[in-house]
C-alpha atoms as a PDB file:
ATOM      1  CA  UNK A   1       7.262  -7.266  -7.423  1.00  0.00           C
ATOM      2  CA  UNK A   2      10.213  -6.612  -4.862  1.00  0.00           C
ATOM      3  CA  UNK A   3       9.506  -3.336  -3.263  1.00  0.00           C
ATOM      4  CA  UNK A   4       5.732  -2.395  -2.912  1.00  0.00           C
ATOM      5  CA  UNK A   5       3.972   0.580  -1.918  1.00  0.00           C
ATOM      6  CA  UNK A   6       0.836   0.261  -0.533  1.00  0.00           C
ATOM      7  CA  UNK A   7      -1.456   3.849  -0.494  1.00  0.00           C
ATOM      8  CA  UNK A   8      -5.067   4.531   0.033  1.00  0.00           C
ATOM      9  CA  UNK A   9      -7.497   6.503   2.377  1.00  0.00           C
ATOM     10  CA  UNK A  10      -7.913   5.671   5.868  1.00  0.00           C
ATOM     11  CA  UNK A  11      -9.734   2.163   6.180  1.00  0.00           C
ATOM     12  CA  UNK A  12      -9.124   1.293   3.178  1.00  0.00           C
ATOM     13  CA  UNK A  13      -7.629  -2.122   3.846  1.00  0.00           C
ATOM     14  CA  UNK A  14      -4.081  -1.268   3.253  1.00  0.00           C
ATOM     15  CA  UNK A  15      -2.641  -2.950   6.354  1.00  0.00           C
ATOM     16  CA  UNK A  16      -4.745  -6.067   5.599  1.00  0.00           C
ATOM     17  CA  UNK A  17      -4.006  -6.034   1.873  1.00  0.00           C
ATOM     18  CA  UNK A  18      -0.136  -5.851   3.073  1.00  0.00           C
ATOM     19  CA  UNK A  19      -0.609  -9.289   5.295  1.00  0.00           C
ATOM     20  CA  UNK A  20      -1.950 -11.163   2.642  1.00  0.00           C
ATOM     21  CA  UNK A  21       0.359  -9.896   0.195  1.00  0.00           C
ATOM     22  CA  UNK A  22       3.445 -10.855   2.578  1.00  0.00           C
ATOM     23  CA  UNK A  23       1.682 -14.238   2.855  1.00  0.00           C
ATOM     24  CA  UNK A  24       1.488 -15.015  -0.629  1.00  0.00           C
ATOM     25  CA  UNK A  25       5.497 -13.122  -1.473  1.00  0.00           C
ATOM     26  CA  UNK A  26       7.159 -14.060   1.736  1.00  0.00           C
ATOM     27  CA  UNK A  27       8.162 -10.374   1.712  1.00  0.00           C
ATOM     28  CA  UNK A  28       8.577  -8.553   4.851  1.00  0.00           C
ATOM     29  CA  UNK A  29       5.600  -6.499   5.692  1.00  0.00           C
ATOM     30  CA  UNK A  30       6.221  -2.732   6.695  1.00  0.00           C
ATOM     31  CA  UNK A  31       3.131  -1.250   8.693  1.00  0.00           C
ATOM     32  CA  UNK A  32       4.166   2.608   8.505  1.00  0.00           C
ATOM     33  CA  UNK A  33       1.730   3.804  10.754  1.00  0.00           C
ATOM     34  CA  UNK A  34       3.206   1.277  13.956  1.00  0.00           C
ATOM     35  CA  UNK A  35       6.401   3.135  13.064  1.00  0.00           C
ATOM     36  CA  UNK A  36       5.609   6.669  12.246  1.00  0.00           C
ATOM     37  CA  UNK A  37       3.208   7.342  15.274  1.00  0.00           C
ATOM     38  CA  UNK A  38       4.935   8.323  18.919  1.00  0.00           C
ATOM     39  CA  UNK A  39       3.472   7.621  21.751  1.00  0.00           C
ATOM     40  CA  UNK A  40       0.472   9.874  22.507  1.00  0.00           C
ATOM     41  CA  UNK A  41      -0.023  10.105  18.148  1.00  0.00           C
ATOM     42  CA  UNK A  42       2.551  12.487  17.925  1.00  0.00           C
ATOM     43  CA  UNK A  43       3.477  12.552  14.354  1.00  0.00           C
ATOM     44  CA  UNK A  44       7.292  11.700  14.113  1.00  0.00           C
ATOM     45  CA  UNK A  45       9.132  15.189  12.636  1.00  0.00           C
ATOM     46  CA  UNK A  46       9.654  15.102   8.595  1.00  0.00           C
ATOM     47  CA  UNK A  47      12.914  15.209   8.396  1.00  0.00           C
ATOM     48  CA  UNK A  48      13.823  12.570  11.029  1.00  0.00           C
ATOM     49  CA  UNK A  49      10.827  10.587   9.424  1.00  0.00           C
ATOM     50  CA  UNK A  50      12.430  10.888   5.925  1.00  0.00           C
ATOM     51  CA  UNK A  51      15.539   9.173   7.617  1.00  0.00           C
ATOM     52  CA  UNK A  52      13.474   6.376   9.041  1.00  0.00           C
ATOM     53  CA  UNK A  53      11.913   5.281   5.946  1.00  0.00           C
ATOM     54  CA  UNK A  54      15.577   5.409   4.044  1.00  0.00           C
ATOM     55  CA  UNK A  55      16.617   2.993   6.891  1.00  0.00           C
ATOM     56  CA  UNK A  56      13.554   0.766   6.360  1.00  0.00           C
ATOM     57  CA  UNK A  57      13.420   0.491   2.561  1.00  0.00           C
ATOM     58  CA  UNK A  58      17.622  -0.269   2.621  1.00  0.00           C
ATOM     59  CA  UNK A  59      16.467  -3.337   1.701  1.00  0.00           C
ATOM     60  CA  UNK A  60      15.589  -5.210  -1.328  1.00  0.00           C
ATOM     61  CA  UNK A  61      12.319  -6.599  -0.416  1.00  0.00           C
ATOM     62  CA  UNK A  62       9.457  -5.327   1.195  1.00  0.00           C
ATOM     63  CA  UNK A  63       5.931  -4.341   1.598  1.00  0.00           C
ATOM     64  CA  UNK A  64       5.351  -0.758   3.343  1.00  0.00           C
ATOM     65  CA  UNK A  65       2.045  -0.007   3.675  1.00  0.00           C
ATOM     66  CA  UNK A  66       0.798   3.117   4.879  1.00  0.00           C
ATOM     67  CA  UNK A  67      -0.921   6.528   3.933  1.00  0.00           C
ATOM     68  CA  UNK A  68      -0.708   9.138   6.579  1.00  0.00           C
ATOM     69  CA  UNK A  69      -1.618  11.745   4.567  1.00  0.00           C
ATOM     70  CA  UNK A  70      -0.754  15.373   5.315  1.00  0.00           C
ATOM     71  CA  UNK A  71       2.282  14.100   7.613  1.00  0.00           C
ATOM     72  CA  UNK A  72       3.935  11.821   5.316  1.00  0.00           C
ATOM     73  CA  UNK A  73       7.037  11.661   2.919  1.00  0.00           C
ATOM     74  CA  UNK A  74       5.506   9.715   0.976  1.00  0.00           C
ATOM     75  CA  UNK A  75       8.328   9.987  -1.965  1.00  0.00           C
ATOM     76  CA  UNK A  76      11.021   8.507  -0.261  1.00  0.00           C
ATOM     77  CA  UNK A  77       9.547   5.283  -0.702  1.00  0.00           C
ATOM     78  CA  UNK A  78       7.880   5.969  -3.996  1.00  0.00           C
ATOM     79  CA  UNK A  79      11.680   6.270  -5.601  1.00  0.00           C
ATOM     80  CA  UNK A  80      12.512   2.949  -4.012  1.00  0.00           C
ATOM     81  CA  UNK A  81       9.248   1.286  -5.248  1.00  0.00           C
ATOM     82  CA  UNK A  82       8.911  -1.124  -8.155  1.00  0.00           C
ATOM     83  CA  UNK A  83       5.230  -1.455  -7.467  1.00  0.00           C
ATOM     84  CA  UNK A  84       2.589   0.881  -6.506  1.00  0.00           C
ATOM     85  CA  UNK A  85      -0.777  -0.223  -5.225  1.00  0.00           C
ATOM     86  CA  UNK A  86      -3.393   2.503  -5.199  1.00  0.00           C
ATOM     87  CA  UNK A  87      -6.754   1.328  -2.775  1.00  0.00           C
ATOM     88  CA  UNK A  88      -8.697   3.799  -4.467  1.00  0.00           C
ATOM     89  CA  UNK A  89     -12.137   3.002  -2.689  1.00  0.00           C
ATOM     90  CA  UNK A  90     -15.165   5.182  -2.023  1.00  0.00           C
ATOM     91  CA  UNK A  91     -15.641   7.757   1.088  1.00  0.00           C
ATOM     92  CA  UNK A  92     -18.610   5.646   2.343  1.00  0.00           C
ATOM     93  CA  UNK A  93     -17.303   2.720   2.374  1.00  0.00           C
ATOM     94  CA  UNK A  94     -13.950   3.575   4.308  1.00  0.00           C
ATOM     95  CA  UNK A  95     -15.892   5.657   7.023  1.00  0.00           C
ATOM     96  CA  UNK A  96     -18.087   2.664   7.112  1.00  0.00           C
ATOM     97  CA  UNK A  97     -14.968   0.520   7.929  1.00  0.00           C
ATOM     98  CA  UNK A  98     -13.286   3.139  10.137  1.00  0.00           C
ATOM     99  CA  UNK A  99     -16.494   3.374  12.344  1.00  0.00           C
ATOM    100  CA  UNK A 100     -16.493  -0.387  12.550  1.00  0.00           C
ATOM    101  CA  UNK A 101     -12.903  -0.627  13.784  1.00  0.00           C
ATOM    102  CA  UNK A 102     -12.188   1.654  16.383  1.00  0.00           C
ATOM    103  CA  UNK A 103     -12.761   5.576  17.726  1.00  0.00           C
ATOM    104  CA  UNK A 104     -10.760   7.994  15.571  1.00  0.00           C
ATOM    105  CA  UNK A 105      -9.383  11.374  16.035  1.00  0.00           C
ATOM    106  CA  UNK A 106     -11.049  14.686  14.329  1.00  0.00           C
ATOM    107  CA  UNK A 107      -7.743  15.050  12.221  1.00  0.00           C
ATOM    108  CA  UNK A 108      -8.181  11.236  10.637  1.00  0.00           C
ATOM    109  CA  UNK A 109     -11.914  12.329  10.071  1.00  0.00           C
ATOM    110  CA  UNK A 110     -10.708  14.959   8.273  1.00  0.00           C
ATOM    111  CA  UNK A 111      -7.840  13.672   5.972  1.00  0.00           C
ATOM    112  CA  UNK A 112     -10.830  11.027   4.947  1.00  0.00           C
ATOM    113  CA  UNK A 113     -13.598  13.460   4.312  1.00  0.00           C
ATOM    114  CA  UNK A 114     -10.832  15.188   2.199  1.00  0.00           C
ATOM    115  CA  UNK A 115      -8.825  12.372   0.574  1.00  0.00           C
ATOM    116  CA  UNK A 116     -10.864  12.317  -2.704  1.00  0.00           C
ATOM    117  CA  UNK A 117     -10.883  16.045  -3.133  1.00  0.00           C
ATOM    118  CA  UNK A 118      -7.267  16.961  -2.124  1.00  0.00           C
ATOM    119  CA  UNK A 119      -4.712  14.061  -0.912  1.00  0.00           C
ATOM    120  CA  UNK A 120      -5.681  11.821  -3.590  1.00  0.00           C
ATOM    121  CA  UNK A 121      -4.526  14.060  -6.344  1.00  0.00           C
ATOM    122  CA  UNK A 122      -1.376  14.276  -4.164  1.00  0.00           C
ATOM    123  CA  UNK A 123      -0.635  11.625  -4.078  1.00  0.00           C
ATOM    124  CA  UNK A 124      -0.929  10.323  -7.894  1.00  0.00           C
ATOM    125  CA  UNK A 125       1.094  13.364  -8.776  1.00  0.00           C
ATOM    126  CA  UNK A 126       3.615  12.060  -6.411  1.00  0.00           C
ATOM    127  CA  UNK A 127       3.444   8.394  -8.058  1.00  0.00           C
ATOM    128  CA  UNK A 128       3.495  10.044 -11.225  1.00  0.00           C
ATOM    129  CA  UNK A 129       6.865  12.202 -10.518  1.00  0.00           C
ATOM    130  CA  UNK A 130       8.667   9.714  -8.224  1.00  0.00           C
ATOM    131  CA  UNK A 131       7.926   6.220  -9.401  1.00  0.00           C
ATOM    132  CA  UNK A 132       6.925   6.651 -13.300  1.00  0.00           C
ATOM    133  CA  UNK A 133       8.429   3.626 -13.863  1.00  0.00           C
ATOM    134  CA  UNK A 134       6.576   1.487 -11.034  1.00  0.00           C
ATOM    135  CA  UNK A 135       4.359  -0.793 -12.056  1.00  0.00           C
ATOM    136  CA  UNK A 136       0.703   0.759 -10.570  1.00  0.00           C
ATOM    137  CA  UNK A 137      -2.286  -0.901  -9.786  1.00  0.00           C
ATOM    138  CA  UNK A 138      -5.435   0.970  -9.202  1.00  0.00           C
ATOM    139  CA  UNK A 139      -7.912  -1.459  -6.789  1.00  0.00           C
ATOM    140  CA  UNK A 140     -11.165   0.205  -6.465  1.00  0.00           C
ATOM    141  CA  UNK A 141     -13.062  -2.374  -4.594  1.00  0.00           C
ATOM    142  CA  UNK A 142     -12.787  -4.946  -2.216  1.00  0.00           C
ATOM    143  CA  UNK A 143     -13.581  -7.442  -5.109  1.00  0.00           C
ATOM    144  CA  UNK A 144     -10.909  -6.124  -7.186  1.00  0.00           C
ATOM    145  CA  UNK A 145      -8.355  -6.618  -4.488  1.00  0.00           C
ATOM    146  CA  UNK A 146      -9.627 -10.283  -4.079  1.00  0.00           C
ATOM    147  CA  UNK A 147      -9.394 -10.255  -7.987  1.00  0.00           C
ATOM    148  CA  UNK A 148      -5.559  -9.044  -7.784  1.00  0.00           C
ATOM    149  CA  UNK A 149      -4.302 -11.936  -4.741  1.00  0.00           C
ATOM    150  CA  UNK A 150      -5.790 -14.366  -6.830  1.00  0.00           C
ATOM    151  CA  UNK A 151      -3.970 -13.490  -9.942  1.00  0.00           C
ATOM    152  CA  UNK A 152      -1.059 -13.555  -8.174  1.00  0.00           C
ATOM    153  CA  UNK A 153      -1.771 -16.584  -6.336  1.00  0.00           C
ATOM    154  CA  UNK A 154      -2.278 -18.496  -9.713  1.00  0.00           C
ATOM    155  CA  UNK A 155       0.711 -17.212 -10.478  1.00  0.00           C
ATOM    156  CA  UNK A 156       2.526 -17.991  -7.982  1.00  0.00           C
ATOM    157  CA  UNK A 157       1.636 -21.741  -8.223  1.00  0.00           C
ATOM    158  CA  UNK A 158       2.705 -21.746 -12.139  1.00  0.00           C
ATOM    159  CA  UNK A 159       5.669 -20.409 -11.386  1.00  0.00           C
ATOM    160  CA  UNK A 160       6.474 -23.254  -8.384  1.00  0.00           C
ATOM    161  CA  UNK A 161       4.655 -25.949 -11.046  1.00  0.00           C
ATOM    162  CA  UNK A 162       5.672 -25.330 -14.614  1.00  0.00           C
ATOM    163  CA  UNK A 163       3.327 -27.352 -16.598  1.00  0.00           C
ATOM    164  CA  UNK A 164       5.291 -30.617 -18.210  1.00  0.00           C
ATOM    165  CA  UNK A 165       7.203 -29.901 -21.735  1.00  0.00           C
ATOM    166  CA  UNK A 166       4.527 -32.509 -23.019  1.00  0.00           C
ATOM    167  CA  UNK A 167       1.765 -30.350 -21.743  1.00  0.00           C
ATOM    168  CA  UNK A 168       3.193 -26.812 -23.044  1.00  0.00           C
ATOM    169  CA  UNK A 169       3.611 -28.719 -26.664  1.00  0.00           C
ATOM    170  CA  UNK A 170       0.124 -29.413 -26.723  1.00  0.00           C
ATOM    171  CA  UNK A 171      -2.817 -26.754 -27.700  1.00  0.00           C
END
């Protein structure tokens, strides 16, 4: 797990999920919607935003997290991706959160109320045709996130403790 994709509806925790991941990989964290948004939420042009993400995933490790839906090139970073995580949570529950966090525009509204009907289907068909060979996870929940950090976390401190030859001898 070098170069993650993080995707989901609005709210979904993908930003958040991102941090922690960074935390726990010490890879650099990419928040795509600080980057793709102009001032005023003007949506930064396709082509020029195609260009930006090339620039940002020249690198070998990273975390770019980000769904923005009907404006995004979303495959540029999908080829570049060795791991795909899907936040694949319910409508309620990220209106809930996006209600809780701040004032939205109509057009975010939108892409949400939609996102299980239309962009989600994009979007797998775009995992499936531009990273078929990316590992994907498919978190549901907010307890299967917290399920999928601490795997990693436990694996994280095997890999910085082997156990003793003595101990992987024994059964």
């Amino acid at each position: 797990m070098k170069r993650v994709v993080i995707l989901g509806p609005g709210a979904s925790g993908k930003s958040t999920l991102a941090l922690h991941l960074g935390e726990i990989t010490g890879l650099r964290v990419i928040e795509l919607d600080k980057v793709f948004w102009q001032p005023g939420l003007v949506a930064t042009p396709r082509d020029e935003w195609e260009e930006v993400q090339r620039m940002l995933i020249e690198e070998d490790e990273w975390i770019a997290d980000g769904d923005l839906g009907p404006y995004d090139a979303v495959e540029v970073r999908l080829r570049a991706a060795d791991t795909i995580i899907f936040l694949d949570f319910s409508l309620v529950r990220c209106a809930w959160r996006a209600v809780r966090r701040s004032r939205e525009r109509a057009d975010f509204w939108l892409w949400l109320f939609r996102y299980r009907r239309h962009h989600r289907s994009i979007q797998i068909d775009a995992i499936a045709n531009h990273a078929a060979d990316a590992t994907l996870h498919i978190l549901r929940n907010p307890e299967a996130v917290r399920r999928f950090l601490a795997a990693l976390i436990r694996n994280d401190r095997r890999e910085e403790h082997p156990p003793a030859i003595d101990e992987q001898t024994q059964r």
